[in-house]
Protein backbone atom coordinates (compact mmCIF):
# COMPACT_ATOMS: atom_id res chain seq x y z
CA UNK A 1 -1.97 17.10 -6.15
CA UNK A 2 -3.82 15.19 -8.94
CA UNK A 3 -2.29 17.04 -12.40
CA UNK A 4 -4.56 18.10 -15.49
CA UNK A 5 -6.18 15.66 -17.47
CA UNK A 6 -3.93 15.55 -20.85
CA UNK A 7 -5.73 13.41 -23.51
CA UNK A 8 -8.90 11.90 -24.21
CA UNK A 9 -8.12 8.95 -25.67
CA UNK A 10 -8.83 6.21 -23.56
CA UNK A 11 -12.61 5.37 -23.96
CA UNK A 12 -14.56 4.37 -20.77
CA UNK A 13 -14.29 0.56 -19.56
CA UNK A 14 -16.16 -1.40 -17.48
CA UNK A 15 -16.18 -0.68 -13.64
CA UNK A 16 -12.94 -2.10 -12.18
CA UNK A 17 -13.66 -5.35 -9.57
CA UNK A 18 -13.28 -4.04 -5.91
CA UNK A 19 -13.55 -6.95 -3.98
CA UNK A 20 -10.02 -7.63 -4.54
CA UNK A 21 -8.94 -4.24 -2.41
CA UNK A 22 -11.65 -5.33 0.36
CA UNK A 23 -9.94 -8.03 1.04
CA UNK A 24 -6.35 -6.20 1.02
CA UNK A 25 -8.14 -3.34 3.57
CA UNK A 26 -9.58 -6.26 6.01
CA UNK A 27 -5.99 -8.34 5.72
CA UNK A 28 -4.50 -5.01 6.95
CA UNK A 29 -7.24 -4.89 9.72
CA UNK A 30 -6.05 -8.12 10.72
CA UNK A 31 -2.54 -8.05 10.89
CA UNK A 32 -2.81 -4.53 13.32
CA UNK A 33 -4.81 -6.24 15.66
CA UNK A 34 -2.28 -9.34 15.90
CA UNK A 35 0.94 -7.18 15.97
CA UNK A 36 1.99 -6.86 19.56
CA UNK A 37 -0.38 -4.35 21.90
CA UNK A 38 3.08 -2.49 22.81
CA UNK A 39 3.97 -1.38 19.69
CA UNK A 40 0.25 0.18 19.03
CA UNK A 41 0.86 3.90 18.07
CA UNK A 42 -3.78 4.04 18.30
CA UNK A 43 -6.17 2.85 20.22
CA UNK A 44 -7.17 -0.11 19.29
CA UNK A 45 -10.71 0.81 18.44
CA UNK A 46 -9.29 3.31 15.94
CA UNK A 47 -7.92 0.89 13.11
CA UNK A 48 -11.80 -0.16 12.59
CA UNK A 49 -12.38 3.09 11.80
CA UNK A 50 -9.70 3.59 9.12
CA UNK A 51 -10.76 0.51 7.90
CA UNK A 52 -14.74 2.36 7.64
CA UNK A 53 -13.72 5.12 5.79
CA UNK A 54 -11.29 3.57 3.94
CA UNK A 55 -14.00 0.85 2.44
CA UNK A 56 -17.13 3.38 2.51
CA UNK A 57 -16.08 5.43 -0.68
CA UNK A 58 -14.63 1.96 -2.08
CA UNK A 59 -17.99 0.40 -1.70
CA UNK A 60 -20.35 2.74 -2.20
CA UNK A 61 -18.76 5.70 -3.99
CA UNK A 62 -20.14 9.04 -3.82
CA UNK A 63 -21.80 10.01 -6.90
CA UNK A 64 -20.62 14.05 -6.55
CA UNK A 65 -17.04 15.07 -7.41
CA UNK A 66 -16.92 17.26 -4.10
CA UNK A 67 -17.59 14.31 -1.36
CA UNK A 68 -15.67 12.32 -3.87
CA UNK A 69 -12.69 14.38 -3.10
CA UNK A 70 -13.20 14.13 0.30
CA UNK A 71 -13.80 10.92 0.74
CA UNK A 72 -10.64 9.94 -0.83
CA UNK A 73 -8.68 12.39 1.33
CA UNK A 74 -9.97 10.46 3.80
CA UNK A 75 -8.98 7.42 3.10
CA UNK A 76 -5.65 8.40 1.79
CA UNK A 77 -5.28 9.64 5.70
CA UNK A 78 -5.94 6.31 7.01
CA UNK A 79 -3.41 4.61 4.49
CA UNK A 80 -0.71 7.00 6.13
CA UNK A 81 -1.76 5.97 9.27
CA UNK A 82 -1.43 2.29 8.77
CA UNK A 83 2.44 3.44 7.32
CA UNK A 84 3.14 5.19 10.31
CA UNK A 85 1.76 2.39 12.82
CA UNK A 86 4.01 -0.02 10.75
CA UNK A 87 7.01 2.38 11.19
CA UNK A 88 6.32 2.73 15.12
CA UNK A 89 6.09 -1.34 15.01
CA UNK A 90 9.41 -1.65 13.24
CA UNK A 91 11.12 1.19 15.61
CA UNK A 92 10.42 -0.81 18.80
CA UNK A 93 11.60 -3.76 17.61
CA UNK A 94 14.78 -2.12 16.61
CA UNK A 95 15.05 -0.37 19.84
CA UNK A 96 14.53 -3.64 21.93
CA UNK A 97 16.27 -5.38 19.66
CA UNK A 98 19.62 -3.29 20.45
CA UNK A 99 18.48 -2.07 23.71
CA UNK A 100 16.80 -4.67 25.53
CA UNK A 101 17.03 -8.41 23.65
CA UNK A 102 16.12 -10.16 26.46
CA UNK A 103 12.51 -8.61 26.49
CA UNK A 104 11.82 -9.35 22.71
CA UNK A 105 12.40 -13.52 21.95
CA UNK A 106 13.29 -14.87 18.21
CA UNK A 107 9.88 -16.13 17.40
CA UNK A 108 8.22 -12.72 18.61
CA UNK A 109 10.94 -10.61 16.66
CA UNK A 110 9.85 -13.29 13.73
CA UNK A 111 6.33 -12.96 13.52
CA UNK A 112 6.07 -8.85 14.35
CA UNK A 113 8.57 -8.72 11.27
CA UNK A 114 6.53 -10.65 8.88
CA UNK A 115 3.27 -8.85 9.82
CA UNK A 116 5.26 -5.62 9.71
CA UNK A 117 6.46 -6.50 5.96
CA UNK A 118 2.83 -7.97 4.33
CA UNK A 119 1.36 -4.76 6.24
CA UNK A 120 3.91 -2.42 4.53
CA UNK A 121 3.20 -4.02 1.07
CA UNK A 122 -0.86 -4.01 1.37
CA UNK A 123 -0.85 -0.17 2.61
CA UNK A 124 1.22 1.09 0.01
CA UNK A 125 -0.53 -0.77 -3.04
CA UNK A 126 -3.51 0.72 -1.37
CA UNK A 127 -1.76 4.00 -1.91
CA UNK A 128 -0.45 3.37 -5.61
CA UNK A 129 -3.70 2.17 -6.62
CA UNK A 130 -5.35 5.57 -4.97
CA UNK A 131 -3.26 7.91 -6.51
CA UNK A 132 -2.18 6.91 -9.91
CA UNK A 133 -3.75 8.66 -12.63
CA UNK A 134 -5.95 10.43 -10.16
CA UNK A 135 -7.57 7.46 -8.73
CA UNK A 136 -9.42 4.61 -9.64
CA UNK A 137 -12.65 6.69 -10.75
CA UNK A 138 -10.42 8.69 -13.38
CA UNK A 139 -8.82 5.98 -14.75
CA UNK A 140 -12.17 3.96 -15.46
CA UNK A 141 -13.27 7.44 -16.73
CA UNK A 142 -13.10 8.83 -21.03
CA UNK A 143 -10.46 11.61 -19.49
CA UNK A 144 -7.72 10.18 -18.13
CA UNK A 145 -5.04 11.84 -15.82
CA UNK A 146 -1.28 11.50 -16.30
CA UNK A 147 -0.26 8.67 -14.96
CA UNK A 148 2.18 8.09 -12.16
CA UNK A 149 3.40 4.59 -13.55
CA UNK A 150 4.00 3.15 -16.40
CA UNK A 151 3.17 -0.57 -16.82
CA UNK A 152 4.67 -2.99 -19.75
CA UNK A 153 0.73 -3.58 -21.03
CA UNK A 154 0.39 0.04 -22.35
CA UNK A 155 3.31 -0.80 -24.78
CA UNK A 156 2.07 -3.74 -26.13
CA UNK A 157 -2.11 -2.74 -26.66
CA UNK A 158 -1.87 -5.73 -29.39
CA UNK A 159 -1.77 -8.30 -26.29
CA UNK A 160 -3.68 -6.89 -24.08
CA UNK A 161 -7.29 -6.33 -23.88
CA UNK A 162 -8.81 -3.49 -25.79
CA UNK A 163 -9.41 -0.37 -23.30
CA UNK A 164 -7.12 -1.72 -21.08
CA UNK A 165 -6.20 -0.20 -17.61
CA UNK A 166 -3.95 -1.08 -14.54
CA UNK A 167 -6.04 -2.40 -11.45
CA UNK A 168 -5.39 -3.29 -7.60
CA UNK A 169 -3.51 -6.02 -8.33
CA UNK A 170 -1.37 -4.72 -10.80
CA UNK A 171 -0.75 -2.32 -7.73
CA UNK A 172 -0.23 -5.34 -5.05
CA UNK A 173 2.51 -6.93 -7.57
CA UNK A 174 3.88 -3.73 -7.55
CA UNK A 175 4.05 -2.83 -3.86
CA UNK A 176 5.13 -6.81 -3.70
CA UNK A 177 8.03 -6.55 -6.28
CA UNK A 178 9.24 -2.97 -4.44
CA UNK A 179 9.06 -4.53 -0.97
CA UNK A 180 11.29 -7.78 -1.97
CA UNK A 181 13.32 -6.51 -5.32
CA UNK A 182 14.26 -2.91 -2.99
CA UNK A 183 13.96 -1.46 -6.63
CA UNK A 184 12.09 -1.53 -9.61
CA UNK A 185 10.79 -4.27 -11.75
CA UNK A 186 8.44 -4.41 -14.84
CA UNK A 187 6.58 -0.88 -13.79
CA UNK A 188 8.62 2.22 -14.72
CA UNK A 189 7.34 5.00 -12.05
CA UNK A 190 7.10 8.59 -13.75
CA UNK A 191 6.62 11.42 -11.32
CA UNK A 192 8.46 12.40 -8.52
CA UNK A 193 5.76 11.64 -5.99
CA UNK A 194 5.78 7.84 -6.96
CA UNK A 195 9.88 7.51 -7.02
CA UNK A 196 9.45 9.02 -2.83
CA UNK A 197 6.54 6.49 -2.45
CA UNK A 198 8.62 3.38 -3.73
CA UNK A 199 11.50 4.15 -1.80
CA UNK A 200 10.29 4.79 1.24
CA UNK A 201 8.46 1.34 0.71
CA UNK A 202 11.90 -0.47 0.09
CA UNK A 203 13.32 1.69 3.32
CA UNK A 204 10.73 -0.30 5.44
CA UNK A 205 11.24 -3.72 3.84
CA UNK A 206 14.67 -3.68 3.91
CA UNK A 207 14.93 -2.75 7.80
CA UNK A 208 12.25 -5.17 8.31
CA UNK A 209 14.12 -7.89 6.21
CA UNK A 210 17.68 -7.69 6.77
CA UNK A 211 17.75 -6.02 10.26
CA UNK A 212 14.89 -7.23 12.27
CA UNK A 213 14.10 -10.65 10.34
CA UNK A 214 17.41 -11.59 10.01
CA UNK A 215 17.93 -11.02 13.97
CA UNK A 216 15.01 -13.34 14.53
CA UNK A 217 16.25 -16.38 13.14
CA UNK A 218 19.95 -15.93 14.13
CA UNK A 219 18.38 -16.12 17.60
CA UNK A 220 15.90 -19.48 16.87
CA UNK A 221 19.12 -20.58 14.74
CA UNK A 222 21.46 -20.56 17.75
């Protein structure tokens, strides 16, 4: 749950540019329809509509707090979704990797890897940008929510731009830095919530990386 706003300092800024997380929701659109049809957990009709109600309330967001709320339930539910499709992806391949290698080649353990790894790093900085500080909305707003992570900007306002707030791609180089560093970088994360969050991202990569990727071109190497 969202906690209490706690100060009122920040003053309102201008409305954050969302074209950049379009393009992160239709990239994850894109990779689910290339991974392999096998390792689908959905019909494959059903990743168009996460992809609908993810971008709706992005796009055109509701102007009352209530549908607000549920609209970014919503798409919080299809974010999990993508996760979990990415973990069912990652599970076959580890399965046929260890039970049947001669049904899964190099260059198809390859590519499934590297879709599941940009997929894992686009769904959860579509999650960290979601949830930190209540959302998007509240951090734009004059109340501002506790924040879930702290980034190296709020400690030096001199260089930064007056008003200044964290946006999606601050989020995408964090989900980026979790998924290859397997820890954490510049961004310090506060609350318990976004410590489970980053490591169940680095889980993922690091499966993804050093077990399935690193399978794939021992194979092509030999």
């Amino acid at each position: 749950m969202d906690r209490p706003v706690s100060t009122e300092r920040q003053t309102q800024g201008q409305p954050e540019a969302r074209w950049p997380v379009v393009l992160a929701v239709l990239a994850v659109l894109v990779l689910l329809q290339v991974l392999p049809a096998r390792t689908r957990l959905v019909p494959w009709w059903l990743p168009y509509i996460n992809v609908a109600a993810v971008l709706l309330p992005i796009i055109f967001p509701p102007a009352k707090p209530r549908w607000l709320r549920v609209e970014r339930a919503i798409a919080r539910l299809c974010v999990v979704l993508v996760i979990a499709m990415t973990l069912v992806t990652l599970g076959y391949l580890v399965v046929a990797m260890v039970y049947r290698p001669v049904e899964v080649s190099g260059l198809q353990l390859l590519t499934t890897s590297v879709g599941v790894w940009f997929t894992n790093v686009l769904a959860f900085s579509l999650l960290y940008w979601d949830i930190d500080g209540g959302g998007q909305v509240e951090r734009a707003g004059r109340a501002r929510r506790l924040p879930d992570w702290l980034f190296p900007q709020v400690g030096v306002p001199e260089l930064v731009p007056p008003g200044w707030r964290p946006t999606f791609v601050d989020y995408l180089f964090l989900a980026f830095s979790t998924a290859t560093a397997f820890s954490t970088t510049e961004v310090a994360p506060l609350t318990a919530r976004a410590k489970l969050l980053m490591m169940a991202e680095s889980s993922i990569s690091l499966v993804t990386m050093v077990v399935t990727a690193s399978r794939a071109i021992n194979i092509l190497g030999s």
